[in-house]
Structures are given as C-alpha cells and as structure tokens.
Protein backbone atom coordinates (compact mmCIF):
# COMPACT_ATOMS: atom_id res chain seq x y z
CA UNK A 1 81.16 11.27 96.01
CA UNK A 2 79.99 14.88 95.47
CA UNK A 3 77.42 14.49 98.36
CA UNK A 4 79.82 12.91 100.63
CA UNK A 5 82.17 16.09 100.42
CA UNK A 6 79.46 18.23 101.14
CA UNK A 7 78.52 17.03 104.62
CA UNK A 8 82.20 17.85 105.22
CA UNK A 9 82.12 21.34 104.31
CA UNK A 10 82.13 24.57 107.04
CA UNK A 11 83.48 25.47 110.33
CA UNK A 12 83.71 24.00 112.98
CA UNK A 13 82.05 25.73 116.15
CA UNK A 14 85.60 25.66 117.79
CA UNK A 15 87.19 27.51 114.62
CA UNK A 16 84.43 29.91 114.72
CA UNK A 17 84.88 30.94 118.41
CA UNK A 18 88.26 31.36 117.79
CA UNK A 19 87.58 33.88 114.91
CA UNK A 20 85.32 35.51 116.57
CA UNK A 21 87.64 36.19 119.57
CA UNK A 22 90.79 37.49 117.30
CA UNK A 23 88.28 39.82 115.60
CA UNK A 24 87.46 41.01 118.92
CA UNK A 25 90.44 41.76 120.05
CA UNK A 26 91.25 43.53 117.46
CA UNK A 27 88.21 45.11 117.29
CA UNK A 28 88.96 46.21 120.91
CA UNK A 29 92.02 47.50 120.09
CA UNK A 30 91.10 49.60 117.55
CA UNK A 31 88.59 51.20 119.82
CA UNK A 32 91.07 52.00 121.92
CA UNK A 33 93.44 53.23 119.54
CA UNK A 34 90.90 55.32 118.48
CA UNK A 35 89.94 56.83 121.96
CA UNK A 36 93.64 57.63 122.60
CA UNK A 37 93.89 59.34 119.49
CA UNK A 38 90.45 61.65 119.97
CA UNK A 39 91.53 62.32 123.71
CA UNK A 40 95.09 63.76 122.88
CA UNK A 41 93.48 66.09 119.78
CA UNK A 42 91.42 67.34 122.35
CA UNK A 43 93.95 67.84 125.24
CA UNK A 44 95.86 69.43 122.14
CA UNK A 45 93.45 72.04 120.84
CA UNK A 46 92.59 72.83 124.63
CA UNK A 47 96.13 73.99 125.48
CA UNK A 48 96.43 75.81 121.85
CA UNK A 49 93.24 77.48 122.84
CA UNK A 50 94.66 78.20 126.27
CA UNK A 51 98.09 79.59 124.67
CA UNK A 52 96.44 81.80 122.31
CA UNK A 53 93.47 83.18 124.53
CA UNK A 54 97.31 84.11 126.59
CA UNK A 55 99.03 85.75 124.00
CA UNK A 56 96.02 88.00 123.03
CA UNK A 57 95.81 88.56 126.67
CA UNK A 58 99.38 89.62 126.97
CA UNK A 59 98.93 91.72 123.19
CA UNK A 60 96.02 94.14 124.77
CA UNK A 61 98.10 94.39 127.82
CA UNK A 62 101.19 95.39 126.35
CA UNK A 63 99.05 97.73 123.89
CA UNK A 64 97.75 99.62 127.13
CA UNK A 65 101.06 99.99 128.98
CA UNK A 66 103.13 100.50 125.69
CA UNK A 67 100.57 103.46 124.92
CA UNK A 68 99.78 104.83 128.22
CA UNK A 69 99.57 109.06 128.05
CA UNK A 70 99.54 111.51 130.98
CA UNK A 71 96.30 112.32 130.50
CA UNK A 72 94.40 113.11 133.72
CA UNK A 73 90.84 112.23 133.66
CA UNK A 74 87.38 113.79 135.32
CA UNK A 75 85.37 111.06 137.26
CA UNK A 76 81.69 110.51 137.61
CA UNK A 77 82.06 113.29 140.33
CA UNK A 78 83.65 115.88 138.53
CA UNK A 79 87.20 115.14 140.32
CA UNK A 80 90.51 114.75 138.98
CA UNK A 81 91.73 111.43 138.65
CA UNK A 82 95.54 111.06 137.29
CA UNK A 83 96.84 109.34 134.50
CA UNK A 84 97.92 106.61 135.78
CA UNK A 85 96.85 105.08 139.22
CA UNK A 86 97.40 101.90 140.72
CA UNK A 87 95.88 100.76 143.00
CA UNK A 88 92.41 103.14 142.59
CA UNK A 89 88.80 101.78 144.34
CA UNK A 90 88.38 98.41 143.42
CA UNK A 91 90.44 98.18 140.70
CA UNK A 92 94.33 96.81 140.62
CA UNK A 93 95.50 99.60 137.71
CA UNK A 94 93.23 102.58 135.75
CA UNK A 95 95.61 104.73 133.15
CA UNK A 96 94.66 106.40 130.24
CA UNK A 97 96.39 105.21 126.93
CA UNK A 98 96.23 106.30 122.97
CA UNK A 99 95.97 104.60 120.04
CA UNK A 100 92.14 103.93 119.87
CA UNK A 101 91.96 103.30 116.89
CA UNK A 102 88.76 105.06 115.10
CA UNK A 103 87.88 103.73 111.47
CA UNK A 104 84.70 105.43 111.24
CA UNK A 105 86.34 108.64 111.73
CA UNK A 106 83.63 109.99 114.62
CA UNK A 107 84.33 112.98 116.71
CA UNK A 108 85.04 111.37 119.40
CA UNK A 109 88.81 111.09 121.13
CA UNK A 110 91.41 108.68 120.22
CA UNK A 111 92.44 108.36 123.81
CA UNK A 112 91.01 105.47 126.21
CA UNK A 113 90.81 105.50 129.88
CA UNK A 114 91.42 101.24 131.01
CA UNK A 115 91.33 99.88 134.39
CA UNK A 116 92.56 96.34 135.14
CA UNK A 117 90.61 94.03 138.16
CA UNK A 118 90.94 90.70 139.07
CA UNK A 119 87.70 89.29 140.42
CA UNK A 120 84.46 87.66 139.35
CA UNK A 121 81.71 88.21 136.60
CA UNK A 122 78.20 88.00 138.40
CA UNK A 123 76.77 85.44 136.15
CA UNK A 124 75.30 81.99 137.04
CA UNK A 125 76.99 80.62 133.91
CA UNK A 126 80.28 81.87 135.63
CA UNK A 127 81.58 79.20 138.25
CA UNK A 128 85.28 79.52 138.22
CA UNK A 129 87.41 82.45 138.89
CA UNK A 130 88.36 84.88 139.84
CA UNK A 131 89.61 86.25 136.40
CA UNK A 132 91.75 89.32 135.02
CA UNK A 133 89.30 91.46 133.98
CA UNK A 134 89.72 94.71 131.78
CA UNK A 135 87.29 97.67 131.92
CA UNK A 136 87.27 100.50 129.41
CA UNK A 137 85.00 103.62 129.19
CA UNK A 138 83.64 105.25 126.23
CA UNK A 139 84.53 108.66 127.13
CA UNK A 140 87.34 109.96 129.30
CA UNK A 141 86.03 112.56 131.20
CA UNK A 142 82.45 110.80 132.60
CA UNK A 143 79.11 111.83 133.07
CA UNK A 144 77.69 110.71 136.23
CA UNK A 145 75.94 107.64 134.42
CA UNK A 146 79.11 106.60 132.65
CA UNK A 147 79.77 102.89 133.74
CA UNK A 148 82.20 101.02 131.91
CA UNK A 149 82.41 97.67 129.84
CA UNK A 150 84.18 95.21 131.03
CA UNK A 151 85.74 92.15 129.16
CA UNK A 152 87.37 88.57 130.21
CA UNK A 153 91.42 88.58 129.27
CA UNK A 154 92.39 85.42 131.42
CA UNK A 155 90.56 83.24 133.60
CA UNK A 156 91.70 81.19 136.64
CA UNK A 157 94.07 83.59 137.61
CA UNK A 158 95.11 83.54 141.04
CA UNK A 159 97.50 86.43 142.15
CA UNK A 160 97.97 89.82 139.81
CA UNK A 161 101.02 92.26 140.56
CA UNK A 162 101.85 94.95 138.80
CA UNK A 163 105.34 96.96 139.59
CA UNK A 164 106.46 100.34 138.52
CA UNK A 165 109.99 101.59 137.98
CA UNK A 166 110.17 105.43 138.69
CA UNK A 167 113.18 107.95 137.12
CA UNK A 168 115.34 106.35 139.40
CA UNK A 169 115.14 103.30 138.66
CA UNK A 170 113.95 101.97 141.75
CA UNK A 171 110.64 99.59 141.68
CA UNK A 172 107.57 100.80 143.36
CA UNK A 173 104.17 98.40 144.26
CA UNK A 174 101.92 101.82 143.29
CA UNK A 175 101.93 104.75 141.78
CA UNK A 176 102.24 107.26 142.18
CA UNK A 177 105.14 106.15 144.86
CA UNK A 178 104.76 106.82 148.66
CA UNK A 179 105.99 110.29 148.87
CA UNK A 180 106.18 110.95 145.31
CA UNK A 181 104.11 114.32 144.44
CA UNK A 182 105.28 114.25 140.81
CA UNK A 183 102.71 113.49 138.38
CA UNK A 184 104.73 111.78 135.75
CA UNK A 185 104.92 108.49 134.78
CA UNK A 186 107.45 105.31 135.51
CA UNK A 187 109.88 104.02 133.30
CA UNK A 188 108.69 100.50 133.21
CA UNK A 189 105.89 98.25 134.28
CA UNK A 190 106.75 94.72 135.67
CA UNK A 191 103.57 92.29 135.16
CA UNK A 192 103.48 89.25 136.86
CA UNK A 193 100.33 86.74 136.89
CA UNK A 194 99.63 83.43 138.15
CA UNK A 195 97.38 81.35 136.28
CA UNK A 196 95.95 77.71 137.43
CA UNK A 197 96.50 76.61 133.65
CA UNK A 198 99.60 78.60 133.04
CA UNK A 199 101.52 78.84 135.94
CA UNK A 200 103.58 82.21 136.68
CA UNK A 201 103.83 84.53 133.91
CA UNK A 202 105.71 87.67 133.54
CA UNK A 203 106.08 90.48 131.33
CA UNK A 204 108.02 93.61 131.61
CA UNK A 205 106.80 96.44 129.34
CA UNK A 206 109.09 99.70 128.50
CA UNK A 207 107.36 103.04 128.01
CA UNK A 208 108.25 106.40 126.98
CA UNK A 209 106.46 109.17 128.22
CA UNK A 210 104.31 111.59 126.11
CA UNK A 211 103.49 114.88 127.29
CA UNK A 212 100.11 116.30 128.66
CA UNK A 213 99.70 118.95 126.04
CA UNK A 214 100.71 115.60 123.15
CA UNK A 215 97.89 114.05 124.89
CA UNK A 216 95.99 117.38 124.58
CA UNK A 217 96.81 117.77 121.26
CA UNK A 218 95.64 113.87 120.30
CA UNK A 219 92.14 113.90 122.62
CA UNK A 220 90.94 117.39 120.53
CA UNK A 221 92.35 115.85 117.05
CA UNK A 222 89.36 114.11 116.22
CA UNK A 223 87.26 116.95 117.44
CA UNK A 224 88.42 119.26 115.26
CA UNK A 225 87.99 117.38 112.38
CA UNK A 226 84.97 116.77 112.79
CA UNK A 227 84.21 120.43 113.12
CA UNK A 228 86.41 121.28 109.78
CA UNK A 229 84.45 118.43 107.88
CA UNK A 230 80.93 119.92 109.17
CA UNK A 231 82.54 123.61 107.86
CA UNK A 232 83.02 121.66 104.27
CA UNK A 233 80.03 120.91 103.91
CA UNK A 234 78.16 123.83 105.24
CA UNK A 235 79.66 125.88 102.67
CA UNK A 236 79.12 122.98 100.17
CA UNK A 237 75.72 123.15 100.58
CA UNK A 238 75.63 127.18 99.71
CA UNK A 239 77.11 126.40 96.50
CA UNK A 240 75.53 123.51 95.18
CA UNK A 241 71.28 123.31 95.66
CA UNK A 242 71.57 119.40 95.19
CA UNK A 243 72.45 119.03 98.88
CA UNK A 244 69.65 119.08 101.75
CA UNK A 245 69.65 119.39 105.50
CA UNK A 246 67.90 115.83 105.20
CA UNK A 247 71.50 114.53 104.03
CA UNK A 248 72.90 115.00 107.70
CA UNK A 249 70.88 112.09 108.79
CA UNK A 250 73.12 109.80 107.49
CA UNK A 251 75.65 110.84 109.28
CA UNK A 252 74.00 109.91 112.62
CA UNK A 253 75.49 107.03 114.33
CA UNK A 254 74.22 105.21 117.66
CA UNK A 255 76.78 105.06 120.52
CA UNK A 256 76.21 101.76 121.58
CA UNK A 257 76.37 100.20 118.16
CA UNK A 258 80.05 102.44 117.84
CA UNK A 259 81.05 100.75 121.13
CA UNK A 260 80.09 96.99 119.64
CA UNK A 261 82.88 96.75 118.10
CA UNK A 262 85.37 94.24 119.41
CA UNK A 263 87.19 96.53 121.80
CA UNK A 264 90.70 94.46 121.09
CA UNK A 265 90.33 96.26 117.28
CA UNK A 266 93.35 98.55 118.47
C-alpha cells in the first residue's frame, strides 16, 4: 500500500506551469513596482536639487543688490568706472557691494566689485546653456592683469532683465538712466529670469543707499588694521627679545589660496 501511494505523489506538469506563471507575474510586478518607485526618488531629488541650487542662486543675488555701495572703481586702464553700471562691455550688471566677509582678518578691503553675464563657460564638458554667470574680482581697483573669477548661479537660463527704480520712482532698463548725470543709486532692483527648468522667476530687491565716504571709510578699515596690528608688534618686539623678524613669516598668506575659498562664504 505504501508503494502504491508513492507513485501518486508530486505535481503535475500542468500545476507546475501554472505556478510558475503566478510567480511570474508577480515577480513582474514587483519589478515594476520597484522601477516606479526608483524613477520618482530620482525625479524627486532632481527637482529638490534644482530648487535649492535656485534659492542659493537667488541668496547671493539678493546679498549683492541688498549690499551694493557707491563705490566707484579704477579699471584695468586706470579709468573710472561707477558704482553701479548696467549694462557695461559684455556684462548685463557690474556694482560694487560690502559685506565681504574676511575671517582671516587680511588687509585687504571688505568691499567686492561683482558683475552679472549670461552666456557660456568655454568647456567641452559644458553643452547646455547659456547660464547666469557671476564674476567677482579680488581687488577693486585692478591692475592691468586683474581678470576675474567667475562662477555658475543658474543654468539653462534663457532671458535675464534687470530693472532699476530711480528717486522718482519711475523704472529704468539701465543705469545710470538716459539723461541722468547723477551718480547715485536706484531705489530698487526688479530681477526677472527665465529658466528652462523653472520657468519665469522674479525678485524685487529694496536698497538703501550708503554714502561714498561710508564706503571710504569700510574699503580703508581693514587697511588700517592691519597697519595698527603691524605697530603692536613692532613695539612688542623692542620690549620682549623672545620675538624674531623670522616670526613674520607666518603671517604670509598666498592670494590664490585666500581667494579658494567658496566665494558664496558672505
């Protein structure tokens, strides 16, 4: 009898098909879930990525208009560029702005001259475009070899305006205005950008205008720290023997590793 229910024992090969297709399907399924799941994380963290890379964008923006200082610059030529001009060469805006920010505490000025572009970064890695790009120099008044660094805020963007309300409240396209000899500085900007992520964005930033002797005042700060610090220890070094000429070493820094730093660090 045992042997008998034996040869009865098992599947048969239509059961097993039909197993094997209901695991399939749900094996299928799964898969799929699985894709949808992966695909919408990554359509997620794209658009946070794009939304963020925006608002830092729009946070260094608003830092240079909010902080912009009638503070006329020299260019590589020697000549007299204002504090705020828009457009200037190739670039959509160049002002000068405060509020550099200076941990190290190196005699060098607090104030920043910016320009604003939109175009294209000659690189073969680069294929889309054009993008907002921001250019800063390390000095304000520049040598002939001064160039400046430039940086990527948005990319894809496809129109840039910037608008400027004068004292009476009127909106200008440049600055200074058509017929405007006065070397102040508007009331307001108006921003507006088109991105091909984004869409239209726009920003209006309220300023308040700082004097040219404030701006004076902040750009020779620094310097004459530097020069009561180096007075210190001069005298210092009369009283005490422990301290060397050799120590002044350490207090060399290289520009370019000054200028590393992330120039968002406001």
């Amino acid at each position: 009898m045992n042997r008998i229910r034996c040869q009865h024992c098992g599947f048969t090969l239509l059961e097993v098909l039909i197993a094997l297709s209901i695991f399939s399907l749900i094996g299928l399924a799964s898969y799929r879930m699985l894709d949808i799941v992966i695909l919408s994380q990554s359509k997620v963290e794209t658009h946070h990525n794009t939304i963020r890379s925006l608002e830092r964008a729009m946070h260094i923006i608003g830092a240079d208009f909010e902080q912009l200082v009638n503070r006329p610059v020299r260019d590589n030529y020697a000549d007299e560029l204002g504090a705020l001009l828009a457009p200037h060469e190739n670039y959509a805006l160049e002002l000068t702005r405060r509020g550099w920010r200076n941990p190290l505490g190196l005699p060098r000025s607090q104030l920043q001259r910016v320009a604003y572009e939109l175009g294209n970064i000659n690189t073969e890695h680069d294929t889309t475009g054009p993008h907002l790009l921001r250019h800063y120099w390390t000095v304000l008044d520049r040598p002939q070899d001064s160039k400046p660094r430039t940086q990527i805020l948005l990319k894809n963007i496809d129109d840039l305006q910037i608008r400027f309300m004068d004292s009476q409240g009127e909106w200008q396209n440049e600055w200074p205005a058509t017929g405007n000899s006065s070397k102040g500085l508007p009331r307001a900007f108006m921003l507006g950008l088109h991105s091909q992520t984004t869409g239209h964005i726009q920003r209006l930033y309220q300023l308040s205008e700082i004097s040219e002797w404030q701006a004076s005042d902040l750009n020779n700060n620094s310097l004459q720290v530097g020069e009561e610090e180096s007075d210190l220890e001069q005298s210092g070094s009369e009283d005490h023997d422990e301290y060397s000429d050799d120590d002044d070493d350490d207090d060399e820094y290289d520009d370019d590793d000054e200028y590393d730093d992330d120039p968002d660090d406001f």
